[in-house]
C-alpha atoms as a PDB file:
ATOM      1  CA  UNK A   1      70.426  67.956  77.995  1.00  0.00           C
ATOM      2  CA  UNK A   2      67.799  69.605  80.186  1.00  0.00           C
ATOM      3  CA  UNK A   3      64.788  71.710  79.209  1.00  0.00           C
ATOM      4  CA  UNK A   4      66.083  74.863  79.456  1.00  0.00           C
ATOM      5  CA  UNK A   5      69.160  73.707  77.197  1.00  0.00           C
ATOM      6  CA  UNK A   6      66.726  72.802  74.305  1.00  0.00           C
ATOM      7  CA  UNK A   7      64.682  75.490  74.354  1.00  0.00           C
ATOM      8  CA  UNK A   8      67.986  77.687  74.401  1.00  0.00           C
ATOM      9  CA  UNK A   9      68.674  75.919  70.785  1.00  0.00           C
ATOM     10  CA  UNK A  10      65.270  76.405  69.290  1.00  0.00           C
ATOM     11  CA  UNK A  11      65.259  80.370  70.783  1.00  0.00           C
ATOM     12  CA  UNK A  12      68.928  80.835  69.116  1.00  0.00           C
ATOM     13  CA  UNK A  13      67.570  78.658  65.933  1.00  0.00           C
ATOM     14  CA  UNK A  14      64.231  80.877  65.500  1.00  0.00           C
ATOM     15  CA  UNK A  15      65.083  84.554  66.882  1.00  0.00           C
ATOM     16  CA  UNK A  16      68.472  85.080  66.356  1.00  0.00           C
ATOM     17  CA  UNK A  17      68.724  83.114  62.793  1.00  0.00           C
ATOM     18  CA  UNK A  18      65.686  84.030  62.361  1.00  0.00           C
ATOM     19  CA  UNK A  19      64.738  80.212  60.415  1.00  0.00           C
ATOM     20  CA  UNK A  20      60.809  80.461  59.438  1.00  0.00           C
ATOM     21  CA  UNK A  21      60.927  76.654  57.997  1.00  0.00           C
ATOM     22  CA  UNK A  22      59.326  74.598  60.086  1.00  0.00           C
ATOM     23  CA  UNK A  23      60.462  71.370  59.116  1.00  0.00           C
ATOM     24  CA  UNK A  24      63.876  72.813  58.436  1.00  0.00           C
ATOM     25  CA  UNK A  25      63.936  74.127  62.165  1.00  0.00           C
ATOM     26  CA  UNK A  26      62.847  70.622  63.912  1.00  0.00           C
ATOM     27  CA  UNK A  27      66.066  68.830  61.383  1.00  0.00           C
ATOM     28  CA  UNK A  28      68.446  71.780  62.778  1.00  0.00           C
ATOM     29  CA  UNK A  29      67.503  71.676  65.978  1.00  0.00           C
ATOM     30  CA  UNK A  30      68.193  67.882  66.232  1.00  0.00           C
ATOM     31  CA  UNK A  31      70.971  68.199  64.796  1.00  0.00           C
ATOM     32  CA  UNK A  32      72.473  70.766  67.262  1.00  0.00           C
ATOM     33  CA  UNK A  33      71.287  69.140  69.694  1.00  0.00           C
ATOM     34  CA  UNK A  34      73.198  66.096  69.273  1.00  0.00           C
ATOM     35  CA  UNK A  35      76.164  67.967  68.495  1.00  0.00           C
ATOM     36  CA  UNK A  36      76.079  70.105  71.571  1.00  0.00           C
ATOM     37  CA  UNK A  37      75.468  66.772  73.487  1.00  0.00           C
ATOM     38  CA  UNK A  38      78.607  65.138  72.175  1.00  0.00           C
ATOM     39  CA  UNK A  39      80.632  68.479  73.307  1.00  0.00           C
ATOM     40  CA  UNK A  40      78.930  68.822  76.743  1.00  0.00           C
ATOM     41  CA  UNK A  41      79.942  65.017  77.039  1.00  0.00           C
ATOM     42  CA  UNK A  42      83.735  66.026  76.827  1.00  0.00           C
ATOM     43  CA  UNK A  43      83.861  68.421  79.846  1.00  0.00           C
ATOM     44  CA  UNK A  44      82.738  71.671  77.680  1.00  0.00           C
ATOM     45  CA  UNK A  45      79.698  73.821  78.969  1.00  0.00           C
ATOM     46  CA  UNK A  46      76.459  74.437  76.976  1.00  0.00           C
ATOM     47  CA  UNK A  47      77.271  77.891  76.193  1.00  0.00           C
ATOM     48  CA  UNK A  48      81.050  76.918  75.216  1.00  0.00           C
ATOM     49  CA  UNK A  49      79.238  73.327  73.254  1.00  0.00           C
ATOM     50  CA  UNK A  50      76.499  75.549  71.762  1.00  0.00           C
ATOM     51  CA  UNK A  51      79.036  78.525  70.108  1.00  0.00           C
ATOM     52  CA  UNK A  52      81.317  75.669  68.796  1.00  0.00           C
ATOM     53  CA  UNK A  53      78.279  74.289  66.891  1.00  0.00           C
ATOM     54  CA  UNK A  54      77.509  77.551  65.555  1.00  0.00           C
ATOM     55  CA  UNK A  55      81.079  77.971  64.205  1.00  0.00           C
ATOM     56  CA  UNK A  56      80.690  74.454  62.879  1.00  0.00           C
ATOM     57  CA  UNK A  57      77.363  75.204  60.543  1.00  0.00           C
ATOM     58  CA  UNK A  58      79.354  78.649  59.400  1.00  0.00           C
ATOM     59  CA  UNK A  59      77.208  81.425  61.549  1.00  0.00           C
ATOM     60  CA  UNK A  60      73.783  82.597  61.007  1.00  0.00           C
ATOM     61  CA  UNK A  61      74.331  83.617  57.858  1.00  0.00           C
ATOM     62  CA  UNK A  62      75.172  80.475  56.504  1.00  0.00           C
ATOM     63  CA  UNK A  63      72.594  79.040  58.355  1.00  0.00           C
ATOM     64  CA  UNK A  64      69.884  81.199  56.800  1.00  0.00           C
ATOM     65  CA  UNK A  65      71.512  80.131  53.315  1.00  0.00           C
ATOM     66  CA  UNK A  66      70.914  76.646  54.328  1.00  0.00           C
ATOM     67  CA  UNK A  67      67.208  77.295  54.701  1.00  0.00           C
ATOM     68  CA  UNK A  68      66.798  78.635  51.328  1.00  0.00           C
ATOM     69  CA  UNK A  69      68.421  75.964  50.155  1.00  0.00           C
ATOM     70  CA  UNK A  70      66.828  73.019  51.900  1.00  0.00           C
ATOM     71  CA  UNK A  71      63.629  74.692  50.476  1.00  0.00           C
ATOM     72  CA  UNK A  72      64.348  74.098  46.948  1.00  0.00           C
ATOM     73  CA  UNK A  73      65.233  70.499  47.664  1.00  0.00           C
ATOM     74  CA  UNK A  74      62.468  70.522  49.887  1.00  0.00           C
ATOM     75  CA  UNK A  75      59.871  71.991  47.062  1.00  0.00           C
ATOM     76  CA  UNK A  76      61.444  69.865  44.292  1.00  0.00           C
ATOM     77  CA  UNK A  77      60.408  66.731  46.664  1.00  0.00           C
ATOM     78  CA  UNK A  78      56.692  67.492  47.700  1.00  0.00           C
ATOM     79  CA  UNK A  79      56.288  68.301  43.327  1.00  0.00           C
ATOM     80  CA  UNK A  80      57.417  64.669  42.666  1.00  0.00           C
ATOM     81  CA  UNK A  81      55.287  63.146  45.500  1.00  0.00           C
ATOM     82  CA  UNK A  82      52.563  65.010  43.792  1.00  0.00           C
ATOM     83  CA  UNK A  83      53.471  64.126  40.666  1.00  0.00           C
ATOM     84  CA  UNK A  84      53.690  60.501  41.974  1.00  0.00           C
ATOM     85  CA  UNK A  85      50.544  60.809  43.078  1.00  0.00           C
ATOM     86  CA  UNK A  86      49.357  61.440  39.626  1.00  0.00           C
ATOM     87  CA  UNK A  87      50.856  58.452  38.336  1.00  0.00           C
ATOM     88  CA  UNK A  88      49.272  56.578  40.822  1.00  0.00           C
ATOM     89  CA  UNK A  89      45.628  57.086  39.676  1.00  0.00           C
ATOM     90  CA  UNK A  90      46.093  54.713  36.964  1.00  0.00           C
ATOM     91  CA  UNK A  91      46.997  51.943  39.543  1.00  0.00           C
ATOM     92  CA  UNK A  92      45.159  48.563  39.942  1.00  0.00           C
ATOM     93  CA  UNK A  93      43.669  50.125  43.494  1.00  0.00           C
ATOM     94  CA  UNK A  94      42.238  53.322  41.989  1.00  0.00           C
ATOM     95  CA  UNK A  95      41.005  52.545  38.261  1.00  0.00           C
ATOM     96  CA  UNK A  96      37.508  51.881  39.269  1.00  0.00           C
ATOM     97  CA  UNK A  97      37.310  55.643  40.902  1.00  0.00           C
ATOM     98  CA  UNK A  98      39.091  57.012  38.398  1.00  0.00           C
ATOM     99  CA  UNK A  99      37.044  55.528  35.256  1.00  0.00           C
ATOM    100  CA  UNK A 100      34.100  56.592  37.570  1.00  0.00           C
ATOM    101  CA  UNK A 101      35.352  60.429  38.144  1.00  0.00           C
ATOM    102  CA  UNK A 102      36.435  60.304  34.257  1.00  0.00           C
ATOM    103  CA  UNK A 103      33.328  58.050  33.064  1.00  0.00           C
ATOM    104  CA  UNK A 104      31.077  61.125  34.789  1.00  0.00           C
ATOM    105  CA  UNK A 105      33.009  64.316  33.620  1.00  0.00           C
ATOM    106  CA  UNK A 106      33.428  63.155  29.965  1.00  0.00           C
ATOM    107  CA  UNK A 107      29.273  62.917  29.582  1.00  0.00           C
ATOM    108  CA  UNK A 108      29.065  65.491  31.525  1.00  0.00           C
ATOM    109  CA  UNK A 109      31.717  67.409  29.119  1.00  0.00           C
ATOM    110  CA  UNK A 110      29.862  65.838  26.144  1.00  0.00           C
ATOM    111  CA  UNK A 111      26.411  66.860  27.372  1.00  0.00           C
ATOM    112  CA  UNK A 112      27.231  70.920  27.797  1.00  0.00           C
ATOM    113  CA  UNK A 113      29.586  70.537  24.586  1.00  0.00           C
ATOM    114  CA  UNK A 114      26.898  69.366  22.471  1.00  0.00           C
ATOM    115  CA  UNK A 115      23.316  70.701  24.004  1.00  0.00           C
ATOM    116  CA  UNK A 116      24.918  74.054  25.122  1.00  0.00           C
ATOM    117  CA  UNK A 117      28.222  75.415  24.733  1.00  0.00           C
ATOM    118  CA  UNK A 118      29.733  76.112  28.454  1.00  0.00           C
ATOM    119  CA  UNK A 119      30.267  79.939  27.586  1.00  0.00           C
ATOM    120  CA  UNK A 120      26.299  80.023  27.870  1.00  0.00           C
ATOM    121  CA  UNK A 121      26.203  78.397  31.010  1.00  0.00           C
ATOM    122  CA  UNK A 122      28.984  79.854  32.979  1.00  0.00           C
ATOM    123  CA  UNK A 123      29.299  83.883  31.675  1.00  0.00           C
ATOM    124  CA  UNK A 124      32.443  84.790  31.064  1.00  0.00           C
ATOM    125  CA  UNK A 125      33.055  87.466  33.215  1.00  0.00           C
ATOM    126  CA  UNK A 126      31.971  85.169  36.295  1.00  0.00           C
ATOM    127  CA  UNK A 127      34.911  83.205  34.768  1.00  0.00           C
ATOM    128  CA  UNK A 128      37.224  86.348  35.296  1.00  0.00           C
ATOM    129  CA  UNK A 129      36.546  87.421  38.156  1.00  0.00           C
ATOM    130  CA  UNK A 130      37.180  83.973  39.579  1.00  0.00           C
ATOM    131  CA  UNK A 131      40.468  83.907  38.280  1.00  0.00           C
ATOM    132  CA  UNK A 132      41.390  87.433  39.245  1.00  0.00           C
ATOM    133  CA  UNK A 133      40.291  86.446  42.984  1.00  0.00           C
ATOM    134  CA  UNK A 134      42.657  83.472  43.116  1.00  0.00           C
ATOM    135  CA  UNK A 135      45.241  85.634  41.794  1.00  0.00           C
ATOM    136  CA  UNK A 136      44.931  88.264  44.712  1.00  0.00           C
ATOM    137  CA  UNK A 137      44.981  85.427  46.696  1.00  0.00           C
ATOM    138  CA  UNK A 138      48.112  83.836  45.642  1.00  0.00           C
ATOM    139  CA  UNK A 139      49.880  86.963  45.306  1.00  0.00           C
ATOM    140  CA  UNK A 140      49.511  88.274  48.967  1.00  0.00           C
ATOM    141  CA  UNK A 141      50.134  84.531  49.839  1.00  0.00           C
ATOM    142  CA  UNK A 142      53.895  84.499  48.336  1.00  0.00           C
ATOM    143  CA  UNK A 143      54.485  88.313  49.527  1.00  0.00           C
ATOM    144  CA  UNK A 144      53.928  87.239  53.094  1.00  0.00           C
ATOM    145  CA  UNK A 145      56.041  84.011  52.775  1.00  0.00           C
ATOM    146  CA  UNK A 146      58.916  86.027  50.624  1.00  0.00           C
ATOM    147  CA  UNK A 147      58.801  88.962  53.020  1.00  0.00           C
ATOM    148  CA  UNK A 148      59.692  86.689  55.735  1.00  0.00           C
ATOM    149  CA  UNK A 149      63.170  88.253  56.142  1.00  0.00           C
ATOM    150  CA  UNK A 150      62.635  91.778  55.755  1.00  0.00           C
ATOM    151  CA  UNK A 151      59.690  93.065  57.839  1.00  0.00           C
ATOM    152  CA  UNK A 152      59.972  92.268  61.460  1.00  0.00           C
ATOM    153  CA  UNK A 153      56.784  91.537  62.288  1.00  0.00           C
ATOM    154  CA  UNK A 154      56.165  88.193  59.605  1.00  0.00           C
ATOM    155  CA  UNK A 155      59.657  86.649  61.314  1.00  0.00           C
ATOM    156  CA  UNK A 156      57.472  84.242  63.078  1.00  0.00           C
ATOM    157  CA  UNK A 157      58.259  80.013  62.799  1.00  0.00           C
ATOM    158  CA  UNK A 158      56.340  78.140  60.141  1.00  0.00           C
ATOM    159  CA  UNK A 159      53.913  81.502  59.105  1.00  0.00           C
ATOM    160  CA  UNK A 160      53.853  79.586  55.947  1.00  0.00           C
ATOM    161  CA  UNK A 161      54.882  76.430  55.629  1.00  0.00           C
ATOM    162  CA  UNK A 162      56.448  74.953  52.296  1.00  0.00           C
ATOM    163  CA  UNK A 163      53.933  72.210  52.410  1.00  0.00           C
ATOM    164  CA  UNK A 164      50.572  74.409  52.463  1.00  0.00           C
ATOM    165  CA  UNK A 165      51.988  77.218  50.036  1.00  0.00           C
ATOM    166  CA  UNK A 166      52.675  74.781  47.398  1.00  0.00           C
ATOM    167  CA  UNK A 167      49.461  73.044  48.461  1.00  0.00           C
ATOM    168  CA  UNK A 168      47.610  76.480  47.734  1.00  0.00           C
ATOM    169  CA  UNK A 169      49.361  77.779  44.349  1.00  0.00           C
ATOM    170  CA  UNK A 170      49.139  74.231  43.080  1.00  0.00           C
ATOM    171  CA  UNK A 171      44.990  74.285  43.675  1.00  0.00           C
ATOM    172  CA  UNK A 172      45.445  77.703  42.482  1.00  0.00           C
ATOM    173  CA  UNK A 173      47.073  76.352  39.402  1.00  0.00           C
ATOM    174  CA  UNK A 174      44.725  73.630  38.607  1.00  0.00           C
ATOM    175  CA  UNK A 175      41.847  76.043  38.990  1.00  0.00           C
ATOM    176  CA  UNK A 176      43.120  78.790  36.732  1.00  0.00           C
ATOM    177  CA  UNK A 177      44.676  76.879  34.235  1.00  0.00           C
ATOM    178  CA  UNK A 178      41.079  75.032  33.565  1.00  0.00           C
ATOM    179  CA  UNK A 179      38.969  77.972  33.639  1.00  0.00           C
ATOM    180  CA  UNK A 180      41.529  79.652  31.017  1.00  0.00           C
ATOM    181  CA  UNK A 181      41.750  76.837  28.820  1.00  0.00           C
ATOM    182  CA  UNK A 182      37.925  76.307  29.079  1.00  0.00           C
ATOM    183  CA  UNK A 183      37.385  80.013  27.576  1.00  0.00           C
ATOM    184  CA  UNK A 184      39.569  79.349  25.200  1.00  0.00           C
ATOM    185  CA  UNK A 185      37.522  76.742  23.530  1.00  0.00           C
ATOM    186  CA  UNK A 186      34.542  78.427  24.264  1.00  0.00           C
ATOM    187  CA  UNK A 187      35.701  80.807  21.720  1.00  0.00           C
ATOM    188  CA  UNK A 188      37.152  78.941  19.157  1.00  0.00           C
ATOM    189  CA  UNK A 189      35.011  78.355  16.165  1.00  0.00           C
ATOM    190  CA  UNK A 190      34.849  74.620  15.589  1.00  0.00           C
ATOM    191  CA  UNK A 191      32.171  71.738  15.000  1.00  0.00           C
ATOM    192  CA  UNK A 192      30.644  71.318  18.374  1.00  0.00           C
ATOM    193  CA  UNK A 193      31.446  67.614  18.696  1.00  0.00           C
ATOM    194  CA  UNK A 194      35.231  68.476  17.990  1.00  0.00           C
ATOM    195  CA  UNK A 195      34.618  71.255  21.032  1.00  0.00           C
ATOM    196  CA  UNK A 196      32.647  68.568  23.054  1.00  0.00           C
ATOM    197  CA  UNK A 197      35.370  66.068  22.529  1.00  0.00           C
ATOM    198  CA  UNK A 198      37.693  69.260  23.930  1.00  0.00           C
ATOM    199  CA  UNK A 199      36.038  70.113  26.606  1.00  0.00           C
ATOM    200  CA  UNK A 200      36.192  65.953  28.147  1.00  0.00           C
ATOM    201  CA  UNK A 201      40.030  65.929  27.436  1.00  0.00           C
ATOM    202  CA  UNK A 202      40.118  69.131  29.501  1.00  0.00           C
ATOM    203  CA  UNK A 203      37.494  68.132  32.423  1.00  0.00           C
ATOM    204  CA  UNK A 204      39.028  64.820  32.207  1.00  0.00           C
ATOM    205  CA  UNK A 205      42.371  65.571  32.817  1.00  0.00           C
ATOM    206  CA  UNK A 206      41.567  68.331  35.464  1.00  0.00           C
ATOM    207  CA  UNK A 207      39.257  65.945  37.406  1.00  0.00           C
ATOM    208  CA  UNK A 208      42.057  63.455  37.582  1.00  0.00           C
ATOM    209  CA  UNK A 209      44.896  66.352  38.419  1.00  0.00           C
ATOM    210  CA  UNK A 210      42.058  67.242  41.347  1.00  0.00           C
ATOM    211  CA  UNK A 211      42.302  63.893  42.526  1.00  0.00           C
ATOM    212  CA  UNK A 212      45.979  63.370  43.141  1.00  0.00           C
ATOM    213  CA  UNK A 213      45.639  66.743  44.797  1.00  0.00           C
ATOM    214  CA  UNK A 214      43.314  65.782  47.400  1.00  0.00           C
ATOM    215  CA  UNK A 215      45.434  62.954  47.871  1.00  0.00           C
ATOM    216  CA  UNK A 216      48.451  65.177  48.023  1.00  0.00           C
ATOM    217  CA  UNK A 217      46.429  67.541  50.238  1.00  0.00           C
ATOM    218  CA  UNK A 218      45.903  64.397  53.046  1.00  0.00           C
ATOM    219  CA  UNK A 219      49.427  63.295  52.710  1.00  0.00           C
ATOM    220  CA  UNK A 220      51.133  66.271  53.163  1.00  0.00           C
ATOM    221  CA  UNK A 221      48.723  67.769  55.959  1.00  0.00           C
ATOM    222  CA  UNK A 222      46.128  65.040  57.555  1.00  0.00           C
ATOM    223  CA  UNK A 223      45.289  66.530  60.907  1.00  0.00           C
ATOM    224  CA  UNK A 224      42.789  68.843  58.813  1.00  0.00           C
ATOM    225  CA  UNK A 225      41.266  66.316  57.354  1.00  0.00           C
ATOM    226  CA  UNK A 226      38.527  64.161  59.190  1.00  0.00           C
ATOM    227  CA  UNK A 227      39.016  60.369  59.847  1.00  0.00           C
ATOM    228  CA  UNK A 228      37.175  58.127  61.481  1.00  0.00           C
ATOM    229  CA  UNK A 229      38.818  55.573  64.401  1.00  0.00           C
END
C-alpha cells in the first residue's frame, strides 16, 4: 500500500466519518488498512478494496457508533488502571513513600486540627472560589469534547483525548471533593481532637488518591513529563 493509499484511509477515517478519538482512529485505520490490503491482493483496486471495507464496518454511521462505543470501554479501562494504581500504593515497592506522604499529612492534619482549626487558616470563600474555578473549567472542558459532532469547527482529530479529559475531571475531582469535605468539618461542632483525627483521614486519603494520580498522569501521558537518560 503506498503513501497516498494510507493517507486516503486516515482522510476518509477523520473528515468524512468525522472520528475525533485518537486512539480509536490509529486501531481503525490499521484495521482498514489490512483489510483493503487483503482485497487489493485479489486483483480489486483501492477505491473498489476501500468501499468494500466501508460496507463491511456498516457505513459511517456505524462507524461513528463504534467510536462512542469504544469510548466507554475505553473510559471504563483507564478508571481501573487508575484504580489499580491506587491499590498499588500499599505495595512492598511504595510503603516507605507512602507512610512518608501519610506519616507527614496526618501531623500536619493533627497540627492545624488541634492548634487552629483549618477554616481560620484557609477563609472560606478562598475555598469557593477555588472550587467554582475548577468547575468553569471542567464544564467548558466536556462542552468542547461533547460538541465534537455538532459544530464544525471542533471536528478536528484527538481535540480532546479520552486519556487527558479523564486525567483533568479526575484532578478536578480529587480537588473538589477535598476542599468540600474539608468545609464540612470545619463546620461541624465537635471536640477538636475528634475534628483533628477527621481532618488526617481526609488529607490522608487525598494525599494517597494524589499519588496514584501522578502515577496515572505519567502512565497515561509521559512525553510531558521530564525524565532523565
Amino acid at each position: 500500500m503506498t503513501h497516498s493509499q494510507h493517507s486516503g484511509i486516515v482522510t476518509f477515517l477523520t473528515q468524512k466519518c468525522q472520528l475525533i478519538e485518537t486512539a480509536f482512529i490509529e486501531e481503525m485505520t490499521d484495521h482498514f488498512v489490512a483489510s483493503v490490503e487483503a482485497r487489493m491482493t485479489d486483483s480489486l483496486s483501492f477505491e473498489e478494496a476501500l468501499r468494500q471495507t466501508i460496507d463491511d464496518f456498516g457505513g459511517q454511521k456505524k462507524i461513528q457508533k463504534m467510536e462512542w462505543c469504544y469510548r466507554k470501554v475505553f473510559l471504563k479501562s483507564l478508571l481501573r488502571d487508575w484504580w489499580a494504581l491506587v491499590k498499588s500504593q500499599f505495595s512492598k515497592t511504595k510503603r516507605l513513600r507512602m507512610l512518608t506522604v501519610v506519616g507527614l499529612t496526618t501531623f500536619l492534619s493533627f497540627y492545624f486540627g488541634l492548634m487552629a482549626d483549618f477554616e481560620g487558616v484557609i477563609e472560606r470563600n478562598i475555598l469557593w472560589t477555588s472550587i467554582q474555578g475548577g468547575s468553569v473549567f471542567s464544564v467548558i472542558l466536556l462542552t468542547l469534547f461533547l460538541l465534537q459532532r455538532i459544530i464544525p469547527q471542533f471536528k478536528k482529530v484527538g481535540i480532546v483525548r479520552t486519556p487527558r479529559l479523564l486525567r483533568t475531571v479526575l484532578s478536578y475531582l480529587l480537588f473538589a471533593g477535598a476542599l468540600l469535605l474539608c468545609i464540612g468539618i470545619s463546620s461541624l461542632e465537635m471536640p477538636m481532637l475528634l475534628k483533628a483525627l477527621s481532618y488526617s483521614i481526609l488529607w490522608s486519603t487525598s494525599a494517597v488518591l494524589l499519588m496514584a494520580y501522578l502515577e496515572y498522569s505519567m502512565k497515561t501521558d509521559p512525553d510531558s513529563w521530564y525524565q532523565t537518560q
